[in-house]
N, C-alpha and C. Protein backbone atom coordinates (compact mmCIF):
# COMPACT_ATOMS: atom_id res chain seq x y z
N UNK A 1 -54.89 6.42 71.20
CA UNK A 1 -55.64 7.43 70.48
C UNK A 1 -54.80 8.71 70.43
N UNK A 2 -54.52 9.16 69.35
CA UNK A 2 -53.88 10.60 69.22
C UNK A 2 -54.83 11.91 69.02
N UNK A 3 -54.59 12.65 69.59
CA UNK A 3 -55.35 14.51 69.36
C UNK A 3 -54.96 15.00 68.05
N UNK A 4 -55.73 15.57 67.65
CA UNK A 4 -55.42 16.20 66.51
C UNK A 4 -56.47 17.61 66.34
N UNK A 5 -55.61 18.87 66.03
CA UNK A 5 -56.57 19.91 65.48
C UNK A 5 -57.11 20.17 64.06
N UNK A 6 -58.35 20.52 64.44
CA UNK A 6 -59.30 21.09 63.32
C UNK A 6 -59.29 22.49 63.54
N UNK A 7 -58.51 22.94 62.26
CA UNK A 7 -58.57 24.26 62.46
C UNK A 7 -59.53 24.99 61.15
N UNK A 8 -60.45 26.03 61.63
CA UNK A 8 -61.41 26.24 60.42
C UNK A 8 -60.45 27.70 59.80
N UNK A 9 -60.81 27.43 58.29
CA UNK A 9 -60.46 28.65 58.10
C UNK A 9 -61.12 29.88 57.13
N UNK A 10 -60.86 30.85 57.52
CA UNK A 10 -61.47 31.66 56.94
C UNK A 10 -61.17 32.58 56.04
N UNK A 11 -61.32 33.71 54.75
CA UNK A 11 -60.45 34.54 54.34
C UNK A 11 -61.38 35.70 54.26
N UNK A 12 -60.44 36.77 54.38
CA UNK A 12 -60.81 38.07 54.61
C UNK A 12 -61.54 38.56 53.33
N UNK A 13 -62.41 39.05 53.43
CA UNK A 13 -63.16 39.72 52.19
C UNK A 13 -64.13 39.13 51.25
N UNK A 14 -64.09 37.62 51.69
CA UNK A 14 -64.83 36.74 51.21
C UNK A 14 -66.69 37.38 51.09
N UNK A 15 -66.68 37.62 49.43
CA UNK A 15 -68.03 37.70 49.83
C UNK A 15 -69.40 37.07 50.23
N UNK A 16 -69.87 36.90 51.28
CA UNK A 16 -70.92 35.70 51.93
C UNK A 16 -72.11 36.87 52.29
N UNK A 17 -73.37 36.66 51.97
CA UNK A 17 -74.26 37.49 51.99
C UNK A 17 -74.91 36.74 53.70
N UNK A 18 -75.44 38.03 54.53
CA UNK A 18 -75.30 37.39 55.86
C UNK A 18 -76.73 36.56 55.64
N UNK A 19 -76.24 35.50 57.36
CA UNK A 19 -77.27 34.62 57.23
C UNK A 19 -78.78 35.09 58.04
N UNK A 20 -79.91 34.66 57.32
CA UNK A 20 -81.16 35.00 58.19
C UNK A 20 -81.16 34.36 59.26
N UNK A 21 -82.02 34.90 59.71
CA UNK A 21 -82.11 34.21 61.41
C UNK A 21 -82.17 32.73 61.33
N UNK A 22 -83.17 32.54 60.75
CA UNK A 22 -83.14 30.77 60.64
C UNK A 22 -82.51 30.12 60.23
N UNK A 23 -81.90 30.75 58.91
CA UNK A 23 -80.45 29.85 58.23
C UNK A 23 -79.26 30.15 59.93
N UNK A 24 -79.49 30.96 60.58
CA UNK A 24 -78.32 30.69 61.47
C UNK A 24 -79.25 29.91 62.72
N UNK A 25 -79.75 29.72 62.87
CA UNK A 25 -80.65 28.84 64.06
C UNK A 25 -80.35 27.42 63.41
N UNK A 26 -80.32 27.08 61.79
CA UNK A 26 -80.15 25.67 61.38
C UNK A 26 -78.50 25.63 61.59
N UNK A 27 -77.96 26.78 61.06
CA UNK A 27 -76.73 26.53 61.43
C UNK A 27 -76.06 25.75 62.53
N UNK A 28 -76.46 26.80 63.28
CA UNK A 28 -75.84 26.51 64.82
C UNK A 28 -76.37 24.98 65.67
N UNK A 29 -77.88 24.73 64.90
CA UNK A 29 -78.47 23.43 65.43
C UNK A 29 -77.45 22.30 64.77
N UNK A 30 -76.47 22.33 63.42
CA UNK A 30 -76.20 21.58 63.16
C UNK A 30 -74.85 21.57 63.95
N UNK A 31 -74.52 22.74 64.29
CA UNK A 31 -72.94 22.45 65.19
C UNK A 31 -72.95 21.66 66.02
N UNK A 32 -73.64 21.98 67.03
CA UNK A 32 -74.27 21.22 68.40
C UNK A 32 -74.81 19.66 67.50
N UNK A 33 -75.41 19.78 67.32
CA UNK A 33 -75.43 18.31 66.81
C UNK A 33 -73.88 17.53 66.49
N UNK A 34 -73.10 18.42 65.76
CA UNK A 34 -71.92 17.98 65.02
C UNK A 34 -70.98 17.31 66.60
N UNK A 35 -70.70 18.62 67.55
CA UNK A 35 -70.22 18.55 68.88
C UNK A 35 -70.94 17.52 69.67
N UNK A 36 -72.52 17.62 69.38
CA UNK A 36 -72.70 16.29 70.67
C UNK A 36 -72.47 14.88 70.23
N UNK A 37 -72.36 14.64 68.45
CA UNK A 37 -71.69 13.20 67.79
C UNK A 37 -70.27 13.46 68.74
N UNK A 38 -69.38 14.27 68.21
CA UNK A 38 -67.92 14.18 68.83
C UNK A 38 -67.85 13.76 70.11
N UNK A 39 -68.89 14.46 71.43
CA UNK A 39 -69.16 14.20 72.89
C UNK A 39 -69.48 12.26 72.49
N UNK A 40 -70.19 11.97 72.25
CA UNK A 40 -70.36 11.22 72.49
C UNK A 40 -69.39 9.16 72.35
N UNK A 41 -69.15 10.00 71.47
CA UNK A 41 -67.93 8.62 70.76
C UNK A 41 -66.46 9.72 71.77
N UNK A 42 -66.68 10.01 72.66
CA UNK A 42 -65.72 10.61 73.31
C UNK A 42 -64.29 10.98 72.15
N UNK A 43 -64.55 11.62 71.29
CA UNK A 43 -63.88 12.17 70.45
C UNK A 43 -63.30 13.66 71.19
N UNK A 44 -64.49 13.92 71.34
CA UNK A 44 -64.23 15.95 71.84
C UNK A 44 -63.29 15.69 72.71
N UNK A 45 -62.35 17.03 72.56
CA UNK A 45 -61.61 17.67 73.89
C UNK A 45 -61.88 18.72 73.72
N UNK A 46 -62.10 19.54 73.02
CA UNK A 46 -62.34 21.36 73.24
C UNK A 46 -62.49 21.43 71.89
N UNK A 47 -63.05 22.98 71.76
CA UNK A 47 -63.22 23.82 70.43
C UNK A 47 -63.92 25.31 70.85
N UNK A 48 -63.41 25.61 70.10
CA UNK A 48 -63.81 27.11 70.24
C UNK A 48 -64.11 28.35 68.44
N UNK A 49 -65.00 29.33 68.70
CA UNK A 49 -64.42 30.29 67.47
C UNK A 49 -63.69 31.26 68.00
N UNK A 50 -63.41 31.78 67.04
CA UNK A 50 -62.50 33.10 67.84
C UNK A 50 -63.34 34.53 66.92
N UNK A 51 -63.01 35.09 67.75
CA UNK A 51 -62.75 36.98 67.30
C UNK A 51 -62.02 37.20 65.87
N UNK A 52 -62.42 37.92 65.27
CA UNK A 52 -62.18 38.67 63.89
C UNK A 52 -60.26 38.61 64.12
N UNK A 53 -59.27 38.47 63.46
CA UNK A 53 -57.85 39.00 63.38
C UNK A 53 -57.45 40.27 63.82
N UNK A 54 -58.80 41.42 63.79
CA UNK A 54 -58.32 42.65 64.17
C UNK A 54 -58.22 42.42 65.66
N UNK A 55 -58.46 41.24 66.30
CA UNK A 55 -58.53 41.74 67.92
C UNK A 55 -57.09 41.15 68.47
N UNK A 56 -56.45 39.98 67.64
CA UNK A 56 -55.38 39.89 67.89
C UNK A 56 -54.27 40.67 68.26
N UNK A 57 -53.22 39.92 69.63
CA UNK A 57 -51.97 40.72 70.05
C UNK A 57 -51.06 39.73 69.81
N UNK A 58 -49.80 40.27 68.83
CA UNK A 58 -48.63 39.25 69.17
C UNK A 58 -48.19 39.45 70.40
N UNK A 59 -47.30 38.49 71.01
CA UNK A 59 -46.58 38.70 71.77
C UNK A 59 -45.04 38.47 71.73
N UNK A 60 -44.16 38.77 71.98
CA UNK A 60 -42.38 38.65 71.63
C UNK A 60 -41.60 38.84 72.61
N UNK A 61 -40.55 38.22 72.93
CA UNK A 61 -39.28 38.95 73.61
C UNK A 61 -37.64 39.16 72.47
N UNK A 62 -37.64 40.32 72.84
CA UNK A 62 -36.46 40.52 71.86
C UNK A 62 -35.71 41.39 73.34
N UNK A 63 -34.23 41.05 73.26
CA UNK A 63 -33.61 41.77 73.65
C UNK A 63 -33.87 41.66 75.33
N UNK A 64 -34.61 40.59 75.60
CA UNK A 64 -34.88 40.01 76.68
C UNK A 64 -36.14 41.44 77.28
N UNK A 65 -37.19 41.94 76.92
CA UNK A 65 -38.24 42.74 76.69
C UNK A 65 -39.40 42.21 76.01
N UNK A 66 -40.38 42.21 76.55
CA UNK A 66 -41.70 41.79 76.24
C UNK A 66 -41.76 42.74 75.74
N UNK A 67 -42.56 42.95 74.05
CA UNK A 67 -42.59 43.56 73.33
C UNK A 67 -44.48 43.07 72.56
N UNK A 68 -44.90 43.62 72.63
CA UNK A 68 -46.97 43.44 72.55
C UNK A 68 -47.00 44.19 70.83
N UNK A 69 -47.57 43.63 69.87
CA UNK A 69 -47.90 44.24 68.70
C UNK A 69 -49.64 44.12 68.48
N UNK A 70 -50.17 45.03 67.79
CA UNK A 70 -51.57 44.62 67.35
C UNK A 70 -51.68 44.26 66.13
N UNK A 71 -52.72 43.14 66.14
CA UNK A 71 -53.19 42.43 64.80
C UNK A 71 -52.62 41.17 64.75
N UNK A 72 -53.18 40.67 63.63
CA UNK A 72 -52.60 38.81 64.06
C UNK A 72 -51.17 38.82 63.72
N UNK A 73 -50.31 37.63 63.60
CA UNK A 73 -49.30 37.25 63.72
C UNK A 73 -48.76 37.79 62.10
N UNK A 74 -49.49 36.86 61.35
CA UNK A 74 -48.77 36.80 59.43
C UNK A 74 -49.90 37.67 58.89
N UNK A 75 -49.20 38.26 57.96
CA UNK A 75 -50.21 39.52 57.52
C UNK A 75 -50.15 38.71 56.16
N UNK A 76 -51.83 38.10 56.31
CA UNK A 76 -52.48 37.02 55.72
C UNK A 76 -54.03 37.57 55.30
N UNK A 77 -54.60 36.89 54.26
CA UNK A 77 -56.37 37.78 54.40
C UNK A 77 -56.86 36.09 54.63
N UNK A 78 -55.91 34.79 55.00
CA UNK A 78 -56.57 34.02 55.79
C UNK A 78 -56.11 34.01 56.95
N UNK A 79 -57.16 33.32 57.93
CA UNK A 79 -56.99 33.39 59.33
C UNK A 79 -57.83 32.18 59.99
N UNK A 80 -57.33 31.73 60.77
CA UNK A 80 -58.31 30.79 61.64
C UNK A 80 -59.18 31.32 61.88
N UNK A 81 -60.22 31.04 62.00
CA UNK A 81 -61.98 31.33 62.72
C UNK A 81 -62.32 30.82 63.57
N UNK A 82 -61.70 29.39 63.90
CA UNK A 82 -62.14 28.86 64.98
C UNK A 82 -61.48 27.22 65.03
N UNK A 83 -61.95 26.25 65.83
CA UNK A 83 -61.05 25.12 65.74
C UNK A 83 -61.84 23.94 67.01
N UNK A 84 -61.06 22.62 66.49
CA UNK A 84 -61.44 21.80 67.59
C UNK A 84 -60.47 20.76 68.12
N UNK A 85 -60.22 20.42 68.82
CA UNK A 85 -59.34 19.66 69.29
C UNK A 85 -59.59 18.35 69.99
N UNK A 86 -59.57 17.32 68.97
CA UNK A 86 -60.20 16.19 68.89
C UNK A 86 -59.46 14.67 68.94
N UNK A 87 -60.02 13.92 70.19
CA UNK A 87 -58.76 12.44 69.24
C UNK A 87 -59.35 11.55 68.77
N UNK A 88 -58.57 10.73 68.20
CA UNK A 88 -59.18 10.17 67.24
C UNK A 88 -58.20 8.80 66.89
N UNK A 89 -58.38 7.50 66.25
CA UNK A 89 -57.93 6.60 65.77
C UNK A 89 -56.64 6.90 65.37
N UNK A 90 -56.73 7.73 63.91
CA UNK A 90 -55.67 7.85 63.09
C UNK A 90 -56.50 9.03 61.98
N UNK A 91 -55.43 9.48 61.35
CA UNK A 91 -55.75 10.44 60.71
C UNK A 91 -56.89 10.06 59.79
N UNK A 92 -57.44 9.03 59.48
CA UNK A 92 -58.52 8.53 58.50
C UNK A 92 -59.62 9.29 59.11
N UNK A 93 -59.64 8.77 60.62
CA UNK A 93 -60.78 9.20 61.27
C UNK A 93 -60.93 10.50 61.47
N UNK A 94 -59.53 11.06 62.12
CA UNK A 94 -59.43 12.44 62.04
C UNK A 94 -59.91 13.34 60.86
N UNK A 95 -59.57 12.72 59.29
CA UNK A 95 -60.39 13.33 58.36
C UNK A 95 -61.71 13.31 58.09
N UNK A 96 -62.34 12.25 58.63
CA UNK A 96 -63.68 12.27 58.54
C UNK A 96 -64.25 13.07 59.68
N UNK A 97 -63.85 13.00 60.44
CA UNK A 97 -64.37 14.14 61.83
C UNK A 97 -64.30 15.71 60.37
N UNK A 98 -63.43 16.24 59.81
CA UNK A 98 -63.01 17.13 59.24
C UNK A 98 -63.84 17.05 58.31
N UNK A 99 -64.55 16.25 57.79
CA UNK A 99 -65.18 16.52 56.32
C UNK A 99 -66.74 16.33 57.47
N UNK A 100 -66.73 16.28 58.09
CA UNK A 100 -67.88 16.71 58.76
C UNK A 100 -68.37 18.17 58.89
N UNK A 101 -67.18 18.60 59.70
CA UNK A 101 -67.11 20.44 59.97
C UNK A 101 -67.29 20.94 58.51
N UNK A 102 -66.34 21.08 57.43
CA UNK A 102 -66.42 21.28 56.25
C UNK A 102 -67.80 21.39 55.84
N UNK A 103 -68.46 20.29 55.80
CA UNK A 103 -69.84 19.90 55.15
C UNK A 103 -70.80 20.97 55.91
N UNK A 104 -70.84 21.46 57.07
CA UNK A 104 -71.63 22.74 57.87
C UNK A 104 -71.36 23.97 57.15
N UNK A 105 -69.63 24.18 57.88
CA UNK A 105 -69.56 25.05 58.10
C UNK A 105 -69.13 26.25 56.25
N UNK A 106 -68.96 25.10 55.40
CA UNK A 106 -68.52 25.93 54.01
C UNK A 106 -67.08 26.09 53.65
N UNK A 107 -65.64 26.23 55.17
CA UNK A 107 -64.66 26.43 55.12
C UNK A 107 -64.28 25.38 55.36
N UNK A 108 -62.52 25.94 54.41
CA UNK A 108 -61.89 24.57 54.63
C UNK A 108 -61.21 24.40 56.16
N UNK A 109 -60.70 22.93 56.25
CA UNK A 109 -60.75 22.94 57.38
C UNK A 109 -59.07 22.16 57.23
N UNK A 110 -58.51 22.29 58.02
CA UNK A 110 -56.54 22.17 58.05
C UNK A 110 -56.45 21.10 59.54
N UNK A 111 -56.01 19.61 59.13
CA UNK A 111 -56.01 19.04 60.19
C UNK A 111 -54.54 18.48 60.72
N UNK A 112 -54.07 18.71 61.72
CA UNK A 112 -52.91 18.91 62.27
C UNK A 112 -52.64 17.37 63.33
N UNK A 113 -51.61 16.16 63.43
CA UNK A 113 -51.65 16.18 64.41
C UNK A 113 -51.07 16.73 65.75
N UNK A 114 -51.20 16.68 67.07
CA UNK A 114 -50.43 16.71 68.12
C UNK A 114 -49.13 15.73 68.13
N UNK A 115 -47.90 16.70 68.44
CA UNK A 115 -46.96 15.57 69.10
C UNK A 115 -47.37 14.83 70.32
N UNK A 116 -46.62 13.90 70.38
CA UNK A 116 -46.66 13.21 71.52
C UNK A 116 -45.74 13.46 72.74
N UNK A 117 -46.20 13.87 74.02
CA UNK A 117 -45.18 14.61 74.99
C UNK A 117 -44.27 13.70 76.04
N UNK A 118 -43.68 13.53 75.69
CA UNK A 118 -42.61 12.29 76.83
C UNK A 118 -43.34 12.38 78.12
N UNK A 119 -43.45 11.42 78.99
CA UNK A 119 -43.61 11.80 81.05
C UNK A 119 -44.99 11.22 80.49
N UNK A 120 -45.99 11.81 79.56
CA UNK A 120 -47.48 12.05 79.52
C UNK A 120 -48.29 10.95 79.72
C-alpha cells in the first residue's frame, strides 16, 4: 500500500458568501463522516486544515544563517487549506478517496504520491 497526499486547495479572494450555522454543522458532519469511512478501511494516516497564508514563516539558511521571512513561501492567491495523508491501493483509489473530499468540500483537491524511503 502506498501514502499519498490530499492536498485541498484554496484561492485568495474567492468570493464564497459565509456559511450559516447549519450549513456548517452539515458541513463538518460530512467531514467526520468522510474521516471515519477513511478510519475505517484503515486508509487514514493524518489530516489537518491549516491557518490563513498570512500566518505563515519561511524558513532558510543562506550563508550558513537561519534567516525567518513572513508569509507563505510563493507569492500565490492559491494556497493549501488543508490536507490528508492517506494510503491507499494505487492512485485509482487514491483518486477516489479525492473525489470524495472534492464532492464536500467545493475545492480542488491535488493528489501527490509519497516516495518510497529505503531501510523503511
Amino acid at each position: 500500500m502506498a501514502q499519498y497526499l490530499l492536498s485541498v486547495h484554496s484561492v485568495e479572494g474567492e468570493a464564497a458568501p459565509s456559511p450559516s450555522d447549519e450549513e456548517m454543522q452539515r458541513y463538518m458532519e460530512q467531514i467526520h463522516a468522510l474521516e471515519d469511512e477513511l478510519k475505517s478501511t484503515e486508509s487514514w494516516v493524518f489530516g489537518g486544515a491549516l491557518h490563513g497564508p498570512d500566518t505563515a514563516t519561511v524558513v532558510r539558511v543562506a550563508n550558513d544563517e537561519v534567516l525567518t521571512t513572513d508569509g507563505p513561501f510563493a507569492e500565490s492567491r492559491e494556497h493549501i487549506g488543508g490536507f490528508y495523508i492517506i494510503n491507499a491501493e494505487d492512485l485509482d483509489a487514491a483518486l477516489a478517496w479525492a473525489s470524495k473530499v472534492t464532492a464536500i468540500v467545493g475545492k480542488p483537491i491535488e493528489v501527490r504520491p509519497f516516495r518510497a524511503v529505503s531501510g523503511a
